[in-house]
PDB file of N, CA and C in Angstrom:
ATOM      1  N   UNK A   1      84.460 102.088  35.774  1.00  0.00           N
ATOM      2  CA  UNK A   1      83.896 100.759  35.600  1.00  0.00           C
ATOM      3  C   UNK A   1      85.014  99.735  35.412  1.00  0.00           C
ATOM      4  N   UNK A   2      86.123  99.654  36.145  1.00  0.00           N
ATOM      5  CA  UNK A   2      87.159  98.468  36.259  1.00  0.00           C
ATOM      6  C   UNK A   2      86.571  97.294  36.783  1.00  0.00           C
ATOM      7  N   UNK A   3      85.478  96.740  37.224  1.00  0.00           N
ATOM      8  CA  UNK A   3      85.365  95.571  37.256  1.00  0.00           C
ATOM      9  C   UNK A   3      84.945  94.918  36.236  1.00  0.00           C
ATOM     10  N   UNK A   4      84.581  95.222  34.816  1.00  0.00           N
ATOM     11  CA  UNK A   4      84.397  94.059  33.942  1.00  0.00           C
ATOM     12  C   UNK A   4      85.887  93.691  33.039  1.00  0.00           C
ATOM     13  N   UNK A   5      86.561  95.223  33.633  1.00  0.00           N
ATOM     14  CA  UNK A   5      88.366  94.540  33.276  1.00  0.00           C
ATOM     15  C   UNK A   5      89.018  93.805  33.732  1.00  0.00           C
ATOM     16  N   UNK A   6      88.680  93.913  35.104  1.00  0.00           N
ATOM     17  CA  UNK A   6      89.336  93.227  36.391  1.00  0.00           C
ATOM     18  C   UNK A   6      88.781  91.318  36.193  1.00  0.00           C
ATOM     19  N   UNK A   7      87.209  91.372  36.000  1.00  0.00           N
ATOM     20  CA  UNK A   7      86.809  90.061  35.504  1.00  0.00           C
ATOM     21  C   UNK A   7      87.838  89.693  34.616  1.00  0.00           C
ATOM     22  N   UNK A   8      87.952  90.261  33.352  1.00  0.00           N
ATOM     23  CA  UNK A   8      88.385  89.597  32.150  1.00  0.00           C
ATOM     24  C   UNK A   8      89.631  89.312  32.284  1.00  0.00           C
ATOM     25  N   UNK A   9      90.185  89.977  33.132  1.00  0.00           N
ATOM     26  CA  UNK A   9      92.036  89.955  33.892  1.00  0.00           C
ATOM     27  C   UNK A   9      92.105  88.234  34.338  1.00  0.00           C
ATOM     28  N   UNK A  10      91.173  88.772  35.305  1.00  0.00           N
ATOM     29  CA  UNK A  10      91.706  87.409  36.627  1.00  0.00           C
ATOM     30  C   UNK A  10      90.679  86.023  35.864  1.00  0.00           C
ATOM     31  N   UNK A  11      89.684  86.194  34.670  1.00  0.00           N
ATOM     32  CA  UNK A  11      89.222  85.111  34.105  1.00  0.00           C
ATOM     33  C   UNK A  11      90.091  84.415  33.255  1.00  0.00           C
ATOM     34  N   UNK A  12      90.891  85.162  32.745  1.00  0.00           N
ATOM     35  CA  UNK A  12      91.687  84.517  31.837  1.00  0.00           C
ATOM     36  C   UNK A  12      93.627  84.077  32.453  1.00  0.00           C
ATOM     37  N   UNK A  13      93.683  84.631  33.368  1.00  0.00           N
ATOM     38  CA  UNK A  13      94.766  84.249  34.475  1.00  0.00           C
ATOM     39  C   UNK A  13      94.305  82.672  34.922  1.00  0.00           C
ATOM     40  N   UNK A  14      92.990  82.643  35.574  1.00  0.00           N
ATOM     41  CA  UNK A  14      92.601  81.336  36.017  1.00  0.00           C
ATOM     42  C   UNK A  14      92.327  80.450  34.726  1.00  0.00           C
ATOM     43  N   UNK A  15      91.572  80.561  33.950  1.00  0.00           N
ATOM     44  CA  UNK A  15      90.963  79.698  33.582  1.00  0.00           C
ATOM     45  C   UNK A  15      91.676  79.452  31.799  1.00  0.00           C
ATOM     46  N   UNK A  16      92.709  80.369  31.625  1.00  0.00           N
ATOM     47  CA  UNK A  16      93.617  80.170  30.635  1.00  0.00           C
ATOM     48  C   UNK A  16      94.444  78.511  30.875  1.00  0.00           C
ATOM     49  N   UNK A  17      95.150  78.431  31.814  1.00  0.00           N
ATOM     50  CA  UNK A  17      95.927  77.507  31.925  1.00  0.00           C
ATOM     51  C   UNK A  17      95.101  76.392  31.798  1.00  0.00           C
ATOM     52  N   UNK A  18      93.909  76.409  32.638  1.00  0.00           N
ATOM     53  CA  UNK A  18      93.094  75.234  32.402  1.00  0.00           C
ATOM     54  C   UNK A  18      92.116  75.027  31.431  1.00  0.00           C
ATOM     55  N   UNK A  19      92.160  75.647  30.874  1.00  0.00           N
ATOM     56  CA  UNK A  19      91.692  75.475  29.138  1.00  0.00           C
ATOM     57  C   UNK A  19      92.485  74.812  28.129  1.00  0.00           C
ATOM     58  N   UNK A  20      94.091  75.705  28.144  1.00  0.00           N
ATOM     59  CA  UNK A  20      94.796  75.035  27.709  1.00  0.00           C
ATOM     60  C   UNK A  20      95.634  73.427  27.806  1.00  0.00           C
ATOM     61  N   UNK A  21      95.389  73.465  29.188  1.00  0.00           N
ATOM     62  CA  UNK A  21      95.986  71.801  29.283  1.00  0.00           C
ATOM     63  C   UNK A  21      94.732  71.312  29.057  1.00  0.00           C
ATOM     64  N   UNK A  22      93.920  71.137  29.289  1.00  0.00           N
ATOM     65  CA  UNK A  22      92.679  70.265  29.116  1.00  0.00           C
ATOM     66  C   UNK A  22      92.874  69.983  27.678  1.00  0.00           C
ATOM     67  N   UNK A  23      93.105  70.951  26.833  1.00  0.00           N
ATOM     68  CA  UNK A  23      93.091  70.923  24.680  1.00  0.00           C
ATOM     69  C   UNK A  23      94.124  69.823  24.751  1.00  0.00           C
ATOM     70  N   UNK A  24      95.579  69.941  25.365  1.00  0.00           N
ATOM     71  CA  UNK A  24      96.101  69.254  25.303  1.00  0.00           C
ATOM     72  C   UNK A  24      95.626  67.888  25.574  1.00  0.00           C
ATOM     73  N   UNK A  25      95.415  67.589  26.369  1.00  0.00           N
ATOM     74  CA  UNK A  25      94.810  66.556  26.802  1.00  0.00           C
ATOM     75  C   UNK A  25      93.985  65.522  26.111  1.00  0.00           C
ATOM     76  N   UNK A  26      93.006  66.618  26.030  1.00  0.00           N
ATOM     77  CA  UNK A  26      91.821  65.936  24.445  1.00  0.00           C
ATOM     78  C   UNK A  26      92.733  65.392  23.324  1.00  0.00           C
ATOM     79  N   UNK A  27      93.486  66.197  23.085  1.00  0.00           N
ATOM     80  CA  UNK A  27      94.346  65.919  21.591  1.00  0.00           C
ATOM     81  C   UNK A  27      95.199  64.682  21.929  1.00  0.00           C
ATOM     82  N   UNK A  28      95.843  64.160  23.010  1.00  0.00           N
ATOM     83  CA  UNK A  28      96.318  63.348  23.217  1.00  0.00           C
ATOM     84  C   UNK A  28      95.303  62.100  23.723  1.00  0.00           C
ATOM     85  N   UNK A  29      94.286  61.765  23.313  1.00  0.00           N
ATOM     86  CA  UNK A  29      93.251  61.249  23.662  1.00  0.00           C
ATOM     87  C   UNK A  29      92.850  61.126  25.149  1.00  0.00           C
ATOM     88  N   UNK A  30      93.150  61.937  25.704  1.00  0.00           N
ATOM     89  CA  UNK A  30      92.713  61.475  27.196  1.00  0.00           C
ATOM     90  C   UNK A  30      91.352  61.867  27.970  1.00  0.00           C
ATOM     91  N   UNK A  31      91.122  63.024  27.042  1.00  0.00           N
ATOM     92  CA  UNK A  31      89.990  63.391  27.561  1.00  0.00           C
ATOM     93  C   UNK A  31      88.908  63.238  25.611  1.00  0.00           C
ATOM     94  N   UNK A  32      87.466  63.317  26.054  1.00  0.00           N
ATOM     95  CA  UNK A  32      86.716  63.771  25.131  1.00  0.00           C
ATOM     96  C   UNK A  32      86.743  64.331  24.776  1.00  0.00           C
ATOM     97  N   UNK A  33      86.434  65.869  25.658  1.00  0.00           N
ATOM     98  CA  UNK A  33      86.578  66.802  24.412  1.00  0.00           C
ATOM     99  C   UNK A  33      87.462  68.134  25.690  1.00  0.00           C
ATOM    100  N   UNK A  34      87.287  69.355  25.036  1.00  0.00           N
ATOM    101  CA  UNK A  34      88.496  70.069  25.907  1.00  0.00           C
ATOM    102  C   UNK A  34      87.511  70.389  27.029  1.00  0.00           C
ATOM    103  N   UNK A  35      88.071  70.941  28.425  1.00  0.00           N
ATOM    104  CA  UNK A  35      87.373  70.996  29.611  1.00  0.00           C
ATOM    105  C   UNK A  35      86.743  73.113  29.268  1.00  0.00           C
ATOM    106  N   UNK A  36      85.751  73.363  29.565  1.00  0.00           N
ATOM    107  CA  UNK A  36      85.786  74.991  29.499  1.00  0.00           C
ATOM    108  C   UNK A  36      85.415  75.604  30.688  1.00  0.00           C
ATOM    109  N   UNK A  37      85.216  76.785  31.044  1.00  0.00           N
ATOM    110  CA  UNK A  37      85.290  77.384  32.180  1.00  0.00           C
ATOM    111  C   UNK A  37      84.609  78.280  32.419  1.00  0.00           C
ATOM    112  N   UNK A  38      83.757  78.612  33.407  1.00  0.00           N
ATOM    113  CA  UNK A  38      82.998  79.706  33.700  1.00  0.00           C
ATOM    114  C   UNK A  38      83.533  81.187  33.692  1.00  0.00           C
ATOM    115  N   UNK A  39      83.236  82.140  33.583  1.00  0.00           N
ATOM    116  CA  UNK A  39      83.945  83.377  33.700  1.00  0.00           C
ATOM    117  C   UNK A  39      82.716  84.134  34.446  1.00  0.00           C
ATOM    118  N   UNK A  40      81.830  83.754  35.463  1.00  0.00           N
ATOM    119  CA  UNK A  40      80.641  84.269  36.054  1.00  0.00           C
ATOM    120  C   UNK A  40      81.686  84.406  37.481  1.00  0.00           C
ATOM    121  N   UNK A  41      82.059  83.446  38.370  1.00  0.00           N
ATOM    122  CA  UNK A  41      82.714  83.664  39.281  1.00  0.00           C
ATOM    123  C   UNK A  41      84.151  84.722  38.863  1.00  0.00           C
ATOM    124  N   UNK A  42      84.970  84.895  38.039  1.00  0.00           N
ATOM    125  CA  UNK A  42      85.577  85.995  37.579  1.00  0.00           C
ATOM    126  C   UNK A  42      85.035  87.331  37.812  1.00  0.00           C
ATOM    127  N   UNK A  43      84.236  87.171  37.008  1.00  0.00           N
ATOM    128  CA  UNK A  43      83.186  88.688  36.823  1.00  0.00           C
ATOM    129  C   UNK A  43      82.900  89.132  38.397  1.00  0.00           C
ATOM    130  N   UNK A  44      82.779  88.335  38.879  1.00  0.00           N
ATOM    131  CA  UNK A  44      81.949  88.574  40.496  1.00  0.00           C
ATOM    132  C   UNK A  44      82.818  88.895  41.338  1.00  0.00           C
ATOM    133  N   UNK A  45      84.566  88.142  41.340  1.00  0.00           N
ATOM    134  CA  UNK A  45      85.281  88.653  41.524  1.00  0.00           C
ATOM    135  C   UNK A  45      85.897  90.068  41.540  1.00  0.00           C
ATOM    136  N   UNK A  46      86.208  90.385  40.375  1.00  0.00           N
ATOM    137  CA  UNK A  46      86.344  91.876  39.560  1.00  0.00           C
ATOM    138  C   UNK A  46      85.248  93.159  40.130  1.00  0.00           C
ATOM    139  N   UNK A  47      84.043  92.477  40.596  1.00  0.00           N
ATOM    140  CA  UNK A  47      82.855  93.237  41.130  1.00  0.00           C
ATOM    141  C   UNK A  47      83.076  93.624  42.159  1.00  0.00           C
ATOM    142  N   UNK A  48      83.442  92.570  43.076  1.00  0.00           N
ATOM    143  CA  UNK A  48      84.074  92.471  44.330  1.00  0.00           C
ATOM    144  C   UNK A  48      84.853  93.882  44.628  1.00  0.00           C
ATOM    145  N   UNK A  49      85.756  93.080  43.908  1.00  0.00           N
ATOM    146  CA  UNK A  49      87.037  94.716  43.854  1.00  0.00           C
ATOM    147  C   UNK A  49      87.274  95.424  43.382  1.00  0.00           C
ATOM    148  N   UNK A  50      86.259  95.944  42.548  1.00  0.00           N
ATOM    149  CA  UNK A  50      85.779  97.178  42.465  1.00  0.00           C
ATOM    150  C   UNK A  50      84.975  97.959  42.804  1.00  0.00           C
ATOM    151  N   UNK A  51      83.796  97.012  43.776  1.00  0.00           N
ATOM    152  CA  UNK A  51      83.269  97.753  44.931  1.00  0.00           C
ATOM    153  C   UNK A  51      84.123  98.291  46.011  1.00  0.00           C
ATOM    154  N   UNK A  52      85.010  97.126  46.458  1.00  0.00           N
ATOM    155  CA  UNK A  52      86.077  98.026  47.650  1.00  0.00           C
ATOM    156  C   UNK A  52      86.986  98.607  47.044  1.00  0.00           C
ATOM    157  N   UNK A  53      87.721  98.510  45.852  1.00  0.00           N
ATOM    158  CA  UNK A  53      88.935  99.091  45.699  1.00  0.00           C
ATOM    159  C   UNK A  53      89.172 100.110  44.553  1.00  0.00           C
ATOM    160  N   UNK A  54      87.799 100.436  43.592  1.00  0.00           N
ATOM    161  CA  UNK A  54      87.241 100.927  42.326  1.00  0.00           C
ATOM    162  C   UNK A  54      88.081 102.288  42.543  1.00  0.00           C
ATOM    163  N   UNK A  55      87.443 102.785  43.350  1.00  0.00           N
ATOM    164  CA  UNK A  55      87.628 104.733  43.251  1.00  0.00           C
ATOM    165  C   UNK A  55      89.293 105.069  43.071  1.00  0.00           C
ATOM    166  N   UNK A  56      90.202 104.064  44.126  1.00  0.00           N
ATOM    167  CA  UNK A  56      91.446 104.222  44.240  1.00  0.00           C
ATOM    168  C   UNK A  56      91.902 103.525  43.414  1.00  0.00           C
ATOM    169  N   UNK A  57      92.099 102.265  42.237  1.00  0.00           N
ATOM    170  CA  UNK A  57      92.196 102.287  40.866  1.00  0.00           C
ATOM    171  C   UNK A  57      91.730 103.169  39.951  1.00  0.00           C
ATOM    172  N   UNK A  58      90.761 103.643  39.563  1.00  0.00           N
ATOM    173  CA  UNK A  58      90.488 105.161  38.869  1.00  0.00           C
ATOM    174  C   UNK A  58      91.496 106.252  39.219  1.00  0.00           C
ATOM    175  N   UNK A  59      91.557 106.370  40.342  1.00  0.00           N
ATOM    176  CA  UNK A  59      92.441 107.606  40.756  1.00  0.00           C
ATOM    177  C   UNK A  59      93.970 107.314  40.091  1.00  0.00           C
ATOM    178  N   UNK A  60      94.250 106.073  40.515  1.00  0.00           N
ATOM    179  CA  UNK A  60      95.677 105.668  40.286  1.00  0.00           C
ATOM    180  C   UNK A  60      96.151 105.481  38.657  1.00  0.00           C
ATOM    181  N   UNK A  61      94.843 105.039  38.124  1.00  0.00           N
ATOM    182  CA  UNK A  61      95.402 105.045  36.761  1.00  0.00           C
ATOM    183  C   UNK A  61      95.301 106.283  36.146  1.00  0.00           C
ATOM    184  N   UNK A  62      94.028 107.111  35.980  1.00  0.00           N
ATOM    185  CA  UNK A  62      94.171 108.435  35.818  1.00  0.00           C
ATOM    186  C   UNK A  62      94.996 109.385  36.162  1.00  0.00           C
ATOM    187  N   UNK A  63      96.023 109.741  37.186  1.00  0.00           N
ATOM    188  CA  UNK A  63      97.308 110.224  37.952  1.00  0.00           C
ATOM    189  C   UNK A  63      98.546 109.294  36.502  1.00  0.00           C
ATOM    190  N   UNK A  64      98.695 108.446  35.761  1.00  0.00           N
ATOM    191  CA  UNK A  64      99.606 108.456  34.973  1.00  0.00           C
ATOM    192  C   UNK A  64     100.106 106.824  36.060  1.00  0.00           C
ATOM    193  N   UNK A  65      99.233 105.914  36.365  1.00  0.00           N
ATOM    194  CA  UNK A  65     100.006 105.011  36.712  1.00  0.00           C
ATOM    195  C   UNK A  65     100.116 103.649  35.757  1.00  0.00           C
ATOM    196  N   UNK A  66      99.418 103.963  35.081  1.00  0.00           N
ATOM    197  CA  UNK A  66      98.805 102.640  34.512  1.00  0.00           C
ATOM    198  C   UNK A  66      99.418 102.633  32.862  1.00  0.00           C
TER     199      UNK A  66
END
């Protein structure tokens, strides 16, 4: 079941940076309040590729790669 890791991977890769400048932002009055981010397109992502690519991540990390 690597795609709800794979979500939480590539959700917080994307949507880290833009969380964080947005705080900035707010705090420097520019924005209202901080901007936040979906993690549904993430997840769906991660789903994605672990429908095509699941079995051969399992294999690879189980073999001592990971």
């Amino acid at each position: 079941m690597p795609c709800l890791g794979l979500g939480l991977v590539i959700g917080a890769i994307s949507a880290g940076p833009i969380v964080l400048l947005s705080r900035r932002r707010a705090e420097a009055g520019q924005l209202q309040r901080p901007l936040v981010t979906s993690y549904a397109p993430a997840l769906a992502v991660g789903a994605w590729i672990s429908l095509c690519w699941g079995d051969a991540i399992v294999r690879w990390y189980a073999a001592g790669g990971g």
